[in-house]
PDB file of N, CA and C in Angstrom:
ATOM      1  N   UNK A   1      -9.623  -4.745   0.647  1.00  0.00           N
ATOM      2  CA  UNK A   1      -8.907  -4.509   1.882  1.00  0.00           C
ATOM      3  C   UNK A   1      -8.911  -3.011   2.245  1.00  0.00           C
ATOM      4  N   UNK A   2      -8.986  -1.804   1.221  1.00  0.00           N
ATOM      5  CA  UNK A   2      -9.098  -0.808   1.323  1.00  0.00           C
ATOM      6  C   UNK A   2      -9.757  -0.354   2.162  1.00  0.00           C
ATOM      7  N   UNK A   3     -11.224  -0.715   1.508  1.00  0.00           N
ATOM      8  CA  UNK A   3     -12.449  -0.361   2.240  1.00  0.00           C
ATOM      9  C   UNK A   3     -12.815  -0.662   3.852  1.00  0.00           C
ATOM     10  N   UNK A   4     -11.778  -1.689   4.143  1.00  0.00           N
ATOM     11  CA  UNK A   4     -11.772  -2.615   5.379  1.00  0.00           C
ATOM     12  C   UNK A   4     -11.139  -1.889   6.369  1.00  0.00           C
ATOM     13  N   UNK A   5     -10.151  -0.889   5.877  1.00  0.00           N
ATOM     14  CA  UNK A   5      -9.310   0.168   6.317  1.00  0.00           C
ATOM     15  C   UNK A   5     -10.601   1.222   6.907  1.00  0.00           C
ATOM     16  N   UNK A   6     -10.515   1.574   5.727  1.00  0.00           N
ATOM     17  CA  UNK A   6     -11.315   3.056   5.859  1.00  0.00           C
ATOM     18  C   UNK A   6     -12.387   2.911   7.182  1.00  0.00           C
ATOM     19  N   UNK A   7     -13.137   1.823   6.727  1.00  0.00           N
ATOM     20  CA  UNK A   7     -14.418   1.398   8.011  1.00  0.00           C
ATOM     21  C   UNK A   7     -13.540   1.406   8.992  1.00  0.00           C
ATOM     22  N   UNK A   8     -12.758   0.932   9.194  1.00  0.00           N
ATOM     23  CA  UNK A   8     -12.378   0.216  11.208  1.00  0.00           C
ATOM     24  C   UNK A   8     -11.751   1.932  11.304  1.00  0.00           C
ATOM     25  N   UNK A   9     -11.082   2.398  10.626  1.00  0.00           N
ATOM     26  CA  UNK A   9     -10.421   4.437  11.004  1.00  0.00           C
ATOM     27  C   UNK A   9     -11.366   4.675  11.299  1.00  0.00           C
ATOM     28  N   UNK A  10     -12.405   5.288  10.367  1.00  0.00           N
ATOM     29  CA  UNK A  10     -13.267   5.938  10.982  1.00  0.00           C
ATOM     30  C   UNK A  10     -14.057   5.523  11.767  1.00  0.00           C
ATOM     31  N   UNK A  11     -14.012   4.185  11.725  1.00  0.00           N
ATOM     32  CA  UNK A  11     -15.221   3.668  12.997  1.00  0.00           C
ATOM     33  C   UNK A  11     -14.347   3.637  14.288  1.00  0.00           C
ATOM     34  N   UNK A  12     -12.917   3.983  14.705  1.00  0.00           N
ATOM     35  CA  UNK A  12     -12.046   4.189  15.474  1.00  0.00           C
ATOM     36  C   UNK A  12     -12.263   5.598  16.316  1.00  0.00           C
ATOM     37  N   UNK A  13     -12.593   6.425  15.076  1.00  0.00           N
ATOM     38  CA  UNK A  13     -12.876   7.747  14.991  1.00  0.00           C
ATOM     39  C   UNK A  13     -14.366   7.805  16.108  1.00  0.00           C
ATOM     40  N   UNK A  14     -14.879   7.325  15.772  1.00  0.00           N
ATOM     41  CA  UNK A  14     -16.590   7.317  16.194  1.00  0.00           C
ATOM     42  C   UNK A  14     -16.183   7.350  17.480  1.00  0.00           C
ATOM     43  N   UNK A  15     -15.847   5.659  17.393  1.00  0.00           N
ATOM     44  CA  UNK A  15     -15.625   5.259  18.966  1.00  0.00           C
ATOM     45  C   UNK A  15     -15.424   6.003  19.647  1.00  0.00           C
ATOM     46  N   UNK A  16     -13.932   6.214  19.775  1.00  0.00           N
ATOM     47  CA  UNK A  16     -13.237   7.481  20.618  1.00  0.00           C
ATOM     48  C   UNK A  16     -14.005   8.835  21.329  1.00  0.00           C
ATOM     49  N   UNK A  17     -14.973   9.290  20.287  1.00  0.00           N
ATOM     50  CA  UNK A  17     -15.815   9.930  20.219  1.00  0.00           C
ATOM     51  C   UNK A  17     -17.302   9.982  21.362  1.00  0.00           C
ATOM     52  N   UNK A  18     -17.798   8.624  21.286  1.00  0.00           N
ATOM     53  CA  UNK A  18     -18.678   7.849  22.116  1.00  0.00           C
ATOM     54  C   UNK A  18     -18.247   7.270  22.805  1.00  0.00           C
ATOM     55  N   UNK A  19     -17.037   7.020  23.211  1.00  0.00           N
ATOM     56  CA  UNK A  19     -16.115   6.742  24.863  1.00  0.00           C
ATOM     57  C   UNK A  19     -16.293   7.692  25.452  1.00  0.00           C
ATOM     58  N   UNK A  20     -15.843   9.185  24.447  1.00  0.00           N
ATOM     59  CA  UNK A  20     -15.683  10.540  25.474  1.00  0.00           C
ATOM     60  C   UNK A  20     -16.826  10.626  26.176  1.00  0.00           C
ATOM     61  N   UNK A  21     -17.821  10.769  25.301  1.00  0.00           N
ATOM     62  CA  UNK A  21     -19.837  10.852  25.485  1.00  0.00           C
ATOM     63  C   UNK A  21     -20.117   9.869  27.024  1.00  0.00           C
ATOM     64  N   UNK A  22     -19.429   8.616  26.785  1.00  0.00           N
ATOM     65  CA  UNK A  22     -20.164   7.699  28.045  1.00  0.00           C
ATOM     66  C   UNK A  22     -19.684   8.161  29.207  1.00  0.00           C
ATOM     67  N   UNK A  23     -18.056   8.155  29.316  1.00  0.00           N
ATOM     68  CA  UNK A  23     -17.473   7.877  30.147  1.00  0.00           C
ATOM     69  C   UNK A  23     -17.026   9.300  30.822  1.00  0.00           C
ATOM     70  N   UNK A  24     -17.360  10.390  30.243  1.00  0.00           N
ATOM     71  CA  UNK A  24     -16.710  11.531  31.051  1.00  0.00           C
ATOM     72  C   UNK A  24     -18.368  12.439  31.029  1.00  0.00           C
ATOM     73  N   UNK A  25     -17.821  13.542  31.221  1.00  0.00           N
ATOM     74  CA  UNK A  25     -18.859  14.491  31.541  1.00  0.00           C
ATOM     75  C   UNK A  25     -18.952  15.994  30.336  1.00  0.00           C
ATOM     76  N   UNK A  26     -17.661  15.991  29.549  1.00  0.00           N
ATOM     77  CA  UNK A  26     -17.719  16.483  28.612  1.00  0.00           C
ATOM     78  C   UNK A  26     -19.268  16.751  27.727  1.00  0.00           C
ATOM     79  N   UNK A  27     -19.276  17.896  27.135  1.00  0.00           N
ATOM     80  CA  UNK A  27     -20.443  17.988  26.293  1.00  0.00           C
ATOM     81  C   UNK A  27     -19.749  17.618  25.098  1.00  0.00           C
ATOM     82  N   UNK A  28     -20.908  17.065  24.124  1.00  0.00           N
ATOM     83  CA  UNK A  28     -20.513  16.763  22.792  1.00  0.00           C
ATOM     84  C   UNK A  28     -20.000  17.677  21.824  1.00  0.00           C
ATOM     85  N   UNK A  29     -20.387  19.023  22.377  1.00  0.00           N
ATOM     86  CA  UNK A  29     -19.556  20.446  21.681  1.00  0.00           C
ATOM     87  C   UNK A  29     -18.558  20.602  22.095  1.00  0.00           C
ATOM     88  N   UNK A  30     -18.225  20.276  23.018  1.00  0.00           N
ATOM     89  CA  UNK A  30     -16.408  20.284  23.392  1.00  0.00           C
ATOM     90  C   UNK A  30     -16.115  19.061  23.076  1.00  0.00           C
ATOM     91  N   UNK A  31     -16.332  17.886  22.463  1.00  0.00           N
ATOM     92  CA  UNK A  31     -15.831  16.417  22.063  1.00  0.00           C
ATOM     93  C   UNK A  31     -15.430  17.040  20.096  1.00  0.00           C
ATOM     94  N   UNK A  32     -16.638  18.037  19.755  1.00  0.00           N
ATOM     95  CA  UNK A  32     -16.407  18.205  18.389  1.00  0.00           C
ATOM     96  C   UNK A  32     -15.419  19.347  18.546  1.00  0.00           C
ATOM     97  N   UNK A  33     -15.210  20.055  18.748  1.00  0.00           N
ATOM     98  CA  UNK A  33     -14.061  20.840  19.065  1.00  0.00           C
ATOM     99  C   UNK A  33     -13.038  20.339  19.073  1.00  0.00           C
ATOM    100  N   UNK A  34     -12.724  19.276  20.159  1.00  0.00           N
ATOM    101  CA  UNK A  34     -11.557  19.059  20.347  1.00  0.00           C
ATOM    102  C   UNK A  34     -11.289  17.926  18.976  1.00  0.00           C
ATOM    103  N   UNK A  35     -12.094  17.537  18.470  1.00  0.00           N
ATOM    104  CA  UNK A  35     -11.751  16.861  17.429  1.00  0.00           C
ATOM    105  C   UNK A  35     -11.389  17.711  15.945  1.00  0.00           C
ATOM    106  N   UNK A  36     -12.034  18.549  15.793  1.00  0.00           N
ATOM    107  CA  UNK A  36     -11.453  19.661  14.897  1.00  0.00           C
ATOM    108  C   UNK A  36      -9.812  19.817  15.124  1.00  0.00           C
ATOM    109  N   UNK A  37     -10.001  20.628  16.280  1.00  0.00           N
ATOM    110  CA  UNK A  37      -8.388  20.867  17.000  1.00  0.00           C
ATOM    111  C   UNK A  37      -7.398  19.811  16.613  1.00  0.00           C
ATOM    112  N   UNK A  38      -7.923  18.642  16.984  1.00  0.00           N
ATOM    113  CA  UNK A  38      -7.140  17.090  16.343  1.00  0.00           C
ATOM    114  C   UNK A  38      -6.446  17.372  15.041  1.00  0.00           C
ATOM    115  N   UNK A  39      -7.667  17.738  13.952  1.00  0.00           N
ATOM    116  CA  UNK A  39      -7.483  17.525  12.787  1.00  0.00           C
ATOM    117  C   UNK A  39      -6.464  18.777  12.525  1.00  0.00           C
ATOM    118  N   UNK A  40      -6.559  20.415  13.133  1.00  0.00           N
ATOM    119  CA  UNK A  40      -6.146  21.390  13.102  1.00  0.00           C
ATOM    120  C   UNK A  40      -4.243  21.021  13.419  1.00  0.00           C
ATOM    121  N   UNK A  41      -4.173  20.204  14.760  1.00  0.00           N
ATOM    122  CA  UNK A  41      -2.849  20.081  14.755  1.00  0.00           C
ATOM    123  C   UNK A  41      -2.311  18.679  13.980  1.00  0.00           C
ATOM    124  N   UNK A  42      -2.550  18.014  13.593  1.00  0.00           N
ATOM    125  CA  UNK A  42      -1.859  16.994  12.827  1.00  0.00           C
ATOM    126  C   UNK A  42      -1.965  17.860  11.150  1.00  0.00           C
ATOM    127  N   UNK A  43      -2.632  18.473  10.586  1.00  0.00           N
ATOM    128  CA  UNK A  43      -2.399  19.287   9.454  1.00  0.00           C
ATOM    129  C   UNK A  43      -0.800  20.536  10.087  1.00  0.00           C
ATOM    130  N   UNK A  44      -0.749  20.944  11.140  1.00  0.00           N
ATOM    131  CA  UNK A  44      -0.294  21.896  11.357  1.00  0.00           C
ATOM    132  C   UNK A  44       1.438  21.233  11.350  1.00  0.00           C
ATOM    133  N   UNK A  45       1.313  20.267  11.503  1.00  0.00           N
ATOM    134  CA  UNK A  45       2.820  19.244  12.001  1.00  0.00           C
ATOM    135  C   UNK A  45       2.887  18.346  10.614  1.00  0.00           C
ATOM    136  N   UNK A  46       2.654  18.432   9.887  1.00  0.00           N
ATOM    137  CA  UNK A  46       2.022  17.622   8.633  1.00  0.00           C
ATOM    138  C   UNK A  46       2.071  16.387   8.883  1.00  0.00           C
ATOM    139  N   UNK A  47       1.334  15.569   9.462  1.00  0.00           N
ATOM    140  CA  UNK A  47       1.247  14.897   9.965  1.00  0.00           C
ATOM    141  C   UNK A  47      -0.532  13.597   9.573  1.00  0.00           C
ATOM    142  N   UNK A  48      -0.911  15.102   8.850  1.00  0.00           N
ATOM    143  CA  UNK A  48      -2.211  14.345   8.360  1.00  0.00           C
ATOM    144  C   UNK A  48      -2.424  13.873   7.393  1.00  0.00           C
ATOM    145  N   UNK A  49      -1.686  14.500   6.158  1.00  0.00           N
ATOM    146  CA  UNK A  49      -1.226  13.694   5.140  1.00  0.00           C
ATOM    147  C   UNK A  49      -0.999  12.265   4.645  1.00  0.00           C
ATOM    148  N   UNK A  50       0.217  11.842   6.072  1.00  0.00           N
ATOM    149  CA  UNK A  50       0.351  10.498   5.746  1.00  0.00           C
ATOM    150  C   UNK A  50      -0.616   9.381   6.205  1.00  0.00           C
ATOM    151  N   UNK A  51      -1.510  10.135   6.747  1.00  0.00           N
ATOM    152  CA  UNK A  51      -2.691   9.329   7.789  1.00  0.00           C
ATOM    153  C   UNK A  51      -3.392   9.586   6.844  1.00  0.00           C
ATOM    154  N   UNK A  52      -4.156  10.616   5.736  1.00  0.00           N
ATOM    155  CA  UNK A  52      -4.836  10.361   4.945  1.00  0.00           C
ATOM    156  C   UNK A  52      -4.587   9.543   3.531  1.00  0.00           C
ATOM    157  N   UNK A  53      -3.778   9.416   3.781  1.00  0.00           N
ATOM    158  CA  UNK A  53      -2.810   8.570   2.369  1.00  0.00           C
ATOM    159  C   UNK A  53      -3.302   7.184   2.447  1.00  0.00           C
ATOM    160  N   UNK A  54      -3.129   6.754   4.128  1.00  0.00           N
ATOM    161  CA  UNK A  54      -3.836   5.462   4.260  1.00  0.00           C
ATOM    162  C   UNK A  54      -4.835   5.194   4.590  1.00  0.00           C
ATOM    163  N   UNK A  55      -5.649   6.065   5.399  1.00  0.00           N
ATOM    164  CA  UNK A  55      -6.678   6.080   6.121  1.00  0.00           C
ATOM    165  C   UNK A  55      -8.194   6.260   5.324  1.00  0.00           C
ATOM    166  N   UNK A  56      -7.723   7.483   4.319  1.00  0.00           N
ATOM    167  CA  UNK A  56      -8.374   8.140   3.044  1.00  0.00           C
ATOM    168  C   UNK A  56     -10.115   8.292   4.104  1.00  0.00           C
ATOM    169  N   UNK A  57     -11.322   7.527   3.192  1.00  0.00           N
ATOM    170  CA  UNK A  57     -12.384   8.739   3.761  1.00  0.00           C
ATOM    171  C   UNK A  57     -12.576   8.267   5.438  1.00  0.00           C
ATOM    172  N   UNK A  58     -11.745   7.245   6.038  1.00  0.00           N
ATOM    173  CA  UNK A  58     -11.727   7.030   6.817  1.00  0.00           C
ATOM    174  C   UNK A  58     -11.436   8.369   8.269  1.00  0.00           C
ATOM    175  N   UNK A  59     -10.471   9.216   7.987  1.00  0.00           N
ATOM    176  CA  UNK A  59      -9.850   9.896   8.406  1.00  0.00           C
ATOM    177  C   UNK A  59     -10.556  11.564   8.024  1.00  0.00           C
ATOM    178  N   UNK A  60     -10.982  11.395   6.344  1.00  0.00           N
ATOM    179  CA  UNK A  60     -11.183  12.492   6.211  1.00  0.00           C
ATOM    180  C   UNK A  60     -12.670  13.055   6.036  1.00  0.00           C
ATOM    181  N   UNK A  61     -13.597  12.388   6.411  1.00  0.00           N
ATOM    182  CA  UNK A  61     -14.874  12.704   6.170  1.00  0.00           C
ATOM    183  C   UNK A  61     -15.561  12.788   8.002  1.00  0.00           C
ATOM    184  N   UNK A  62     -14.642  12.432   9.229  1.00  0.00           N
ATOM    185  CA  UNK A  62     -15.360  12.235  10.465  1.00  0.00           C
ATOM    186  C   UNK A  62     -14.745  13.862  10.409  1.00  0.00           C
ATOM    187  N   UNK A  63     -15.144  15.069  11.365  1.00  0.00           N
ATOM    188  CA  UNK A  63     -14.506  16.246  12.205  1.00  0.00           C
ATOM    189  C   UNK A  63     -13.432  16.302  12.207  1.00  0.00           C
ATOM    190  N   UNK A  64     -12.870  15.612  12.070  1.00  0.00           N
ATOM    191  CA  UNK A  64     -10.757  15.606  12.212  1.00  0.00           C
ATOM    192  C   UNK A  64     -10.581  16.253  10.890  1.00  0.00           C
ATOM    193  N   UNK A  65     -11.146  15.565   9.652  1.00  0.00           N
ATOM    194  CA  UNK A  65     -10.672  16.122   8.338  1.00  0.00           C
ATOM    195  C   UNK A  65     -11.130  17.421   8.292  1.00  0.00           C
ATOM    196  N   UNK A  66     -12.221  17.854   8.883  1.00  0.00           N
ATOM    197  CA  UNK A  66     -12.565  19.056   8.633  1.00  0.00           C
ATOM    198  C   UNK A  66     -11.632  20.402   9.061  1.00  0.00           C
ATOM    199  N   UNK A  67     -11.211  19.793  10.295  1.00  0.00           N
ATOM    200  CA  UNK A  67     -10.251  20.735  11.042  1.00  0.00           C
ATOM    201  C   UNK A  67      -8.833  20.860  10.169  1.00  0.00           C
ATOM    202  N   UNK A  68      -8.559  19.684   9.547  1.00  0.00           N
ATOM    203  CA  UNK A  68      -7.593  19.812   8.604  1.00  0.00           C
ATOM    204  C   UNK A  68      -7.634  20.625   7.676  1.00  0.00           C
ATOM    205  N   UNK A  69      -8.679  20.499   6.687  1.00  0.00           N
ATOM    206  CA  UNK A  69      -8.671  21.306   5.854  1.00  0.00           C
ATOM    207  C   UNK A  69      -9.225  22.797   6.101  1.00  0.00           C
ATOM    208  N   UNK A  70      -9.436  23.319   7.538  1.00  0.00           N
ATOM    209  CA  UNK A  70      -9.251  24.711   7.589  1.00  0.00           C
ATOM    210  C   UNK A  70      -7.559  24.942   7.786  1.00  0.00           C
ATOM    211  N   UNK A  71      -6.911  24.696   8.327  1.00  0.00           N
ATOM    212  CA  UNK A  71      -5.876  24.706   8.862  1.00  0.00           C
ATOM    213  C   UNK A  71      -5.299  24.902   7.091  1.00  0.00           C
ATOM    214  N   UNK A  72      -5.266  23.598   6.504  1.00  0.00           N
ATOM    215  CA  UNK A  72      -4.260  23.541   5.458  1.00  0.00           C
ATOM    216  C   UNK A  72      -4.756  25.059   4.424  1.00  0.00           C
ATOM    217  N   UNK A  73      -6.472  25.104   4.458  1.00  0.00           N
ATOM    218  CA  UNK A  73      -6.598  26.229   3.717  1.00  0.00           C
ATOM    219  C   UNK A  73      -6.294  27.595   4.307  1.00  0.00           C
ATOM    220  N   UNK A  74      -6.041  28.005   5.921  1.00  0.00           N
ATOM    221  CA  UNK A  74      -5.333  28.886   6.300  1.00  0.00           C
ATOM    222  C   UNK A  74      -4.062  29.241   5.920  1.00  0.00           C
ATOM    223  N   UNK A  75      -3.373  27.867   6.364  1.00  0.00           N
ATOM    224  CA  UNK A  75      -1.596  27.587   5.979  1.00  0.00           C
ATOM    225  C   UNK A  75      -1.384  28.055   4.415  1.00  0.00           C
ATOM    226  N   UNK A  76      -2.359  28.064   3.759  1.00  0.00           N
ATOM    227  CA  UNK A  76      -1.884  28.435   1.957  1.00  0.00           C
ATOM    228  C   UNK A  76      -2.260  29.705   2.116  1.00  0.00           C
ATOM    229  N   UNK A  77      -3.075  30.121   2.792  1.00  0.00           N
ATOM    230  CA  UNK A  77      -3.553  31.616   2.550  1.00  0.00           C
ATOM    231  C   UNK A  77      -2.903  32.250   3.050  1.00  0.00           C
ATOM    232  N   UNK A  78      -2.234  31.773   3.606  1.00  0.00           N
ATOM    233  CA  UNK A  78      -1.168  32.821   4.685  1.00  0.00           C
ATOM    234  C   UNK A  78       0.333  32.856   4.025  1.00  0.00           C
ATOM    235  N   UNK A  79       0.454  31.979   2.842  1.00  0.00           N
ATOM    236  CA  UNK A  79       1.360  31.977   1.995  1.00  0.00           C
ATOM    237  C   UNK A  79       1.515  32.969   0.776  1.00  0.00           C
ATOM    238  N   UNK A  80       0.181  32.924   0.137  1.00  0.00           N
ATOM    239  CA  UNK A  80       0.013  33.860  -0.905  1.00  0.00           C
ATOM    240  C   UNK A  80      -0.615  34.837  -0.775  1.00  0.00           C
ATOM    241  N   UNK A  81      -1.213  35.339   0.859  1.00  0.00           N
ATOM    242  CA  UNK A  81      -1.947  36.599   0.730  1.00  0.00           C
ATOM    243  C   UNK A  81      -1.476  37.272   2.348  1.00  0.00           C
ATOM    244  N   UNK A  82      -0.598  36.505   3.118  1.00  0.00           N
ATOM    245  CA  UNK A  82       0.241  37.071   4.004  1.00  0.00           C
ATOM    246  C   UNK A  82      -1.065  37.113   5.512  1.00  0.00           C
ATOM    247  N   UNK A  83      -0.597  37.477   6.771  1.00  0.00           N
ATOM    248  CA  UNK A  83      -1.707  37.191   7.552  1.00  0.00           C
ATOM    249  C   UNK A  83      -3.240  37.422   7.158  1.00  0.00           C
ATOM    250  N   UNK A  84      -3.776  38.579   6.627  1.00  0.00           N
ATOM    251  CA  UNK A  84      -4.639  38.377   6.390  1.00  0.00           C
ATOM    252  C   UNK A  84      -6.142  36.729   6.216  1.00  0.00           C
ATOM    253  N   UNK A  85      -4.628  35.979   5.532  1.00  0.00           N
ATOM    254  CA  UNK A  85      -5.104  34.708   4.694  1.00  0.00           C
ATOM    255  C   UNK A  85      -5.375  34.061   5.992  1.00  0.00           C
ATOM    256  N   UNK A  86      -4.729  34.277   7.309  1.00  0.00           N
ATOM    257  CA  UNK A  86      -5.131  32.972   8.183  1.00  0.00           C
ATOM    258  C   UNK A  86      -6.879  33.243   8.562  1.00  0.00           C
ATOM    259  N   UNK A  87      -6.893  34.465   8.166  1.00  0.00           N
ATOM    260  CA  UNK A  87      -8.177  34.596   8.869  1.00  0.00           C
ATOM    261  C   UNK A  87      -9.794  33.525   7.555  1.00  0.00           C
ATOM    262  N   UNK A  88      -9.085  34.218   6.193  1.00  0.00           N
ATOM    263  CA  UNK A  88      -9.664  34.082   5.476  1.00  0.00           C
ATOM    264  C   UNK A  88      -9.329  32.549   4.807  1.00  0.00           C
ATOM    265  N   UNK A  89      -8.417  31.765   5.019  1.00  0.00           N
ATOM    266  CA  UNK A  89      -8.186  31.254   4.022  1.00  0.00           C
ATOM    267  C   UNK A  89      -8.947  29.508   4.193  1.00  0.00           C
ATOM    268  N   UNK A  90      -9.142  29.557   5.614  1.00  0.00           N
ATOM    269  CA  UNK A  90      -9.902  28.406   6.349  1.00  0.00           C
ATOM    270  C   UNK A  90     -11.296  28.351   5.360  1.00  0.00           C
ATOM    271  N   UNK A  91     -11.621  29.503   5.303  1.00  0.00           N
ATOM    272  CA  UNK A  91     -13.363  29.493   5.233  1.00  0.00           C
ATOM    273  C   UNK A  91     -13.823  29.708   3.901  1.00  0.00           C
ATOM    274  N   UNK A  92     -12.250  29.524   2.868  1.00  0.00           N
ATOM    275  CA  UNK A  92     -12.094  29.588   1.305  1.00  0.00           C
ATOM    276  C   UNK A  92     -12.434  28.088   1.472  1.00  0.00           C
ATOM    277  N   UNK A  93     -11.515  27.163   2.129  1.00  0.00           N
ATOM    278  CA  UNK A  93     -11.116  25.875   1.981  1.00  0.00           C
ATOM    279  C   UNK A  93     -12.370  25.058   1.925  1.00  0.00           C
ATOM    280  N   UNK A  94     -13.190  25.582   3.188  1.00  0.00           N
ATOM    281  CA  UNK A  94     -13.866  24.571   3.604  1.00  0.00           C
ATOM    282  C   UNK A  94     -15.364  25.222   3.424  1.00  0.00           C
ATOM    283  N   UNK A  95     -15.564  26.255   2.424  1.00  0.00           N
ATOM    284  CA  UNK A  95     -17.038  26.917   1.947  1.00  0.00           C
ATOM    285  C   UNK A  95     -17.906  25.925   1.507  1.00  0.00           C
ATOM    286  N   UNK A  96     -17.244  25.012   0.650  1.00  0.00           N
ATOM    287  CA  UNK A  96     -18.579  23.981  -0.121  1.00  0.00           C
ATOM    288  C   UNK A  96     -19.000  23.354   0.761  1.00  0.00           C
ATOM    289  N   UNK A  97     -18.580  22.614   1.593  1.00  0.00           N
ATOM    290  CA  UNK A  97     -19.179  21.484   2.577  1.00  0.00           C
ATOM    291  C   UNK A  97     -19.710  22.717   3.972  1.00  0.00           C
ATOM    292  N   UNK A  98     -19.557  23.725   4.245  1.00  0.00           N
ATOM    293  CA  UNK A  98     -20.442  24.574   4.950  1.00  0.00           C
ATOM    294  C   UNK A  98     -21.701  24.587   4.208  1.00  0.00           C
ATOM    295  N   UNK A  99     -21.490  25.386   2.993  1.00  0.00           N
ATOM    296  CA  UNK A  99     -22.574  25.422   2.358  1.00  0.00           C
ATOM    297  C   UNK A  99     -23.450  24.284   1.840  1.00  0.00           C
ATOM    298  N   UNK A 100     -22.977  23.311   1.939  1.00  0.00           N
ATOM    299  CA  UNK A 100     -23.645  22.265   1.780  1.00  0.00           C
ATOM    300  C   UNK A 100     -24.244  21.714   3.019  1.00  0.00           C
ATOM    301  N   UNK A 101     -23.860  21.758   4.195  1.00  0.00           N
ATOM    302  CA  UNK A 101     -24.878  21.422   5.340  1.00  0.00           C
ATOM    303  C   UNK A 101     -25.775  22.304   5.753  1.00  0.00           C
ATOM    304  N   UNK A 102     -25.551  23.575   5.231  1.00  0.00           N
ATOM    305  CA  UNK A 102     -26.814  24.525   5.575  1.00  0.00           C
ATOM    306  C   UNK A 102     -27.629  24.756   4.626  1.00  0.00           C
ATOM    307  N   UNK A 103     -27.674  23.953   3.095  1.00  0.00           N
ATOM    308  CA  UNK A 103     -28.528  23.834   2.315  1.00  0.00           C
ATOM    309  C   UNK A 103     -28.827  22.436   2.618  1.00  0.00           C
ATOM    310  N   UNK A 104     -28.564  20.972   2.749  1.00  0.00           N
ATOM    311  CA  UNK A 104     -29.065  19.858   3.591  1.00  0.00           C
ATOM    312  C   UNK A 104     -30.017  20.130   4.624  1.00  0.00           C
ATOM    313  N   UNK A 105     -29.647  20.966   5.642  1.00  0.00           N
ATOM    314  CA  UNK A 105     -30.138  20.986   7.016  1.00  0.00           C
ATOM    315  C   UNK A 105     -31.052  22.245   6.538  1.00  0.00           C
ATOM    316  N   UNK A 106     -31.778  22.999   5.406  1.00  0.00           N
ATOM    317  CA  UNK A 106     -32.790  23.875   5.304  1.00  0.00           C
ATOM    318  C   UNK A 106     -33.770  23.006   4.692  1.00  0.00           C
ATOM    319  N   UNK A 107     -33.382  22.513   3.950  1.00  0.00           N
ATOM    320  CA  UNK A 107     -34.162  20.856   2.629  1.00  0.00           C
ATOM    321  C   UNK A 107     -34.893  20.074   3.879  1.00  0.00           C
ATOM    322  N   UNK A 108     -33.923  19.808   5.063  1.00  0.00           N
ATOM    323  CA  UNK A 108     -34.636  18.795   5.951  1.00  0.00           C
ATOM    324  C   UNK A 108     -35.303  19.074   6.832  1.00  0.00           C
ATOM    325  N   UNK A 109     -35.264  20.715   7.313  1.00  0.00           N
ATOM    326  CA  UNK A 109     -36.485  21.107   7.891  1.00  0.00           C
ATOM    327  C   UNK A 109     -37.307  21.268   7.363  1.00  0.00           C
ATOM    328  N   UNK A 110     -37.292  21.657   5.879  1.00  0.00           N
ATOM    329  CA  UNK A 110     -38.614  21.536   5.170  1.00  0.00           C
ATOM    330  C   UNK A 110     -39.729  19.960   5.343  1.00  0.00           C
ATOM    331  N   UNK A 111     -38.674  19.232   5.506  1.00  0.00           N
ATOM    332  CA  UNK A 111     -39.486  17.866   5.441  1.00  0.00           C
ATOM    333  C   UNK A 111     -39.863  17.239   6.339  1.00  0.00           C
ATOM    334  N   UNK A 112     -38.920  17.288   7.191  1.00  0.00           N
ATOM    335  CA  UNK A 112     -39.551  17.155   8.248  1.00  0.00           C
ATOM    336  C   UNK A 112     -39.869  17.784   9.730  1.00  0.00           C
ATOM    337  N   UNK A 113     -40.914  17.288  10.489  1.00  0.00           N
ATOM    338  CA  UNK A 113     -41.743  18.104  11.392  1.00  0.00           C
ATOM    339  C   UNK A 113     -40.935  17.803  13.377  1.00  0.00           C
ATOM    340  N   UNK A 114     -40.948  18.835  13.679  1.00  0.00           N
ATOM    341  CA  UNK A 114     -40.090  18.587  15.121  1.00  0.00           C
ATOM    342  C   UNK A 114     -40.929  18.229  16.333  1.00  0.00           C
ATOM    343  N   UNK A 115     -40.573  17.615  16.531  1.00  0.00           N
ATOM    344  CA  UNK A 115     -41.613  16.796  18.278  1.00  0.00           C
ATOM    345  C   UNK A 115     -41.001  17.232  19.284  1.00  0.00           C
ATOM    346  N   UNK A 116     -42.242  18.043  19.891  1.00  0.00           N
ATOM    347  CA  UNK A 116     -41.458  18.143  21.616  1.00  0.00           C
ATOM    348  C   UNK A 116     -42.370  17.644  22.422  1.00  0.00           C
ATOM    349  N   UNK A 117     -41.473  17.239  23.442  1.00  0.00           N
ATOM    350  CA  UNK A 117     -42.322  16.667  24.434  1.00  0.00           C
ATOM    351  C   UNK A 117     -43.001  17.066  25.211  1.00  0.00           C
TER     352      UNK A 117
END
């Protein structure tokens, strides 16, 4: 039943996402934005917590979680290292999975070849 969860959240997530895409005029860089922002204010109200409690990778693996966990890794940095940390403490939080799509996305240009029309 878990798993049954997680799919229909994040596939909730998608949706929402590809409603914005059809039905408005928005670019998809302002759809991921504002979905960060999402994740940025429900961490900020703590509010994401209890949605990841149930929601789990449902919630936390689409853009929303990501925005969360800059936020939450700001919110600590700004605890133990005073403003400074808001600047820094996002980009403590969320370094591995940066660094991991820009070592993915260097691997996959290696492999593969780009078509233009």
């Amino acid at each position: 039943m878990e798993y049954l969860w997680v799919f229909l959240i994040g596939g909730l997530v998608c949706m929402l996402g590809e409603i914005l895409i059809i039905t408005t005029k928005i670019t998809s860089a302002r759809i991921l934005v504002t979905f960060v922002l999402i994740g940025v204010i429900l961490q900020a109200f703590n509010l994401f917590q209890p949605i990841s409690e149930f929601a789990k990778a449902g919630i936390n693996v689409p853009i929303i979680g990501f925005g969360a966990s800059l936020a939450k890794g700001a919110m600590n940095a700004v605890e133990s290292s005073g403003l400074l940390g808001a600047f820094v403490g996002g980009l403590e939080a969320t370094a591995g999975g940066i660094a991991a799509a820009v070592i993915f996305a260097f691997i996959f240009s290696l492999i593969s070849r780009s078509k233009t029309k």
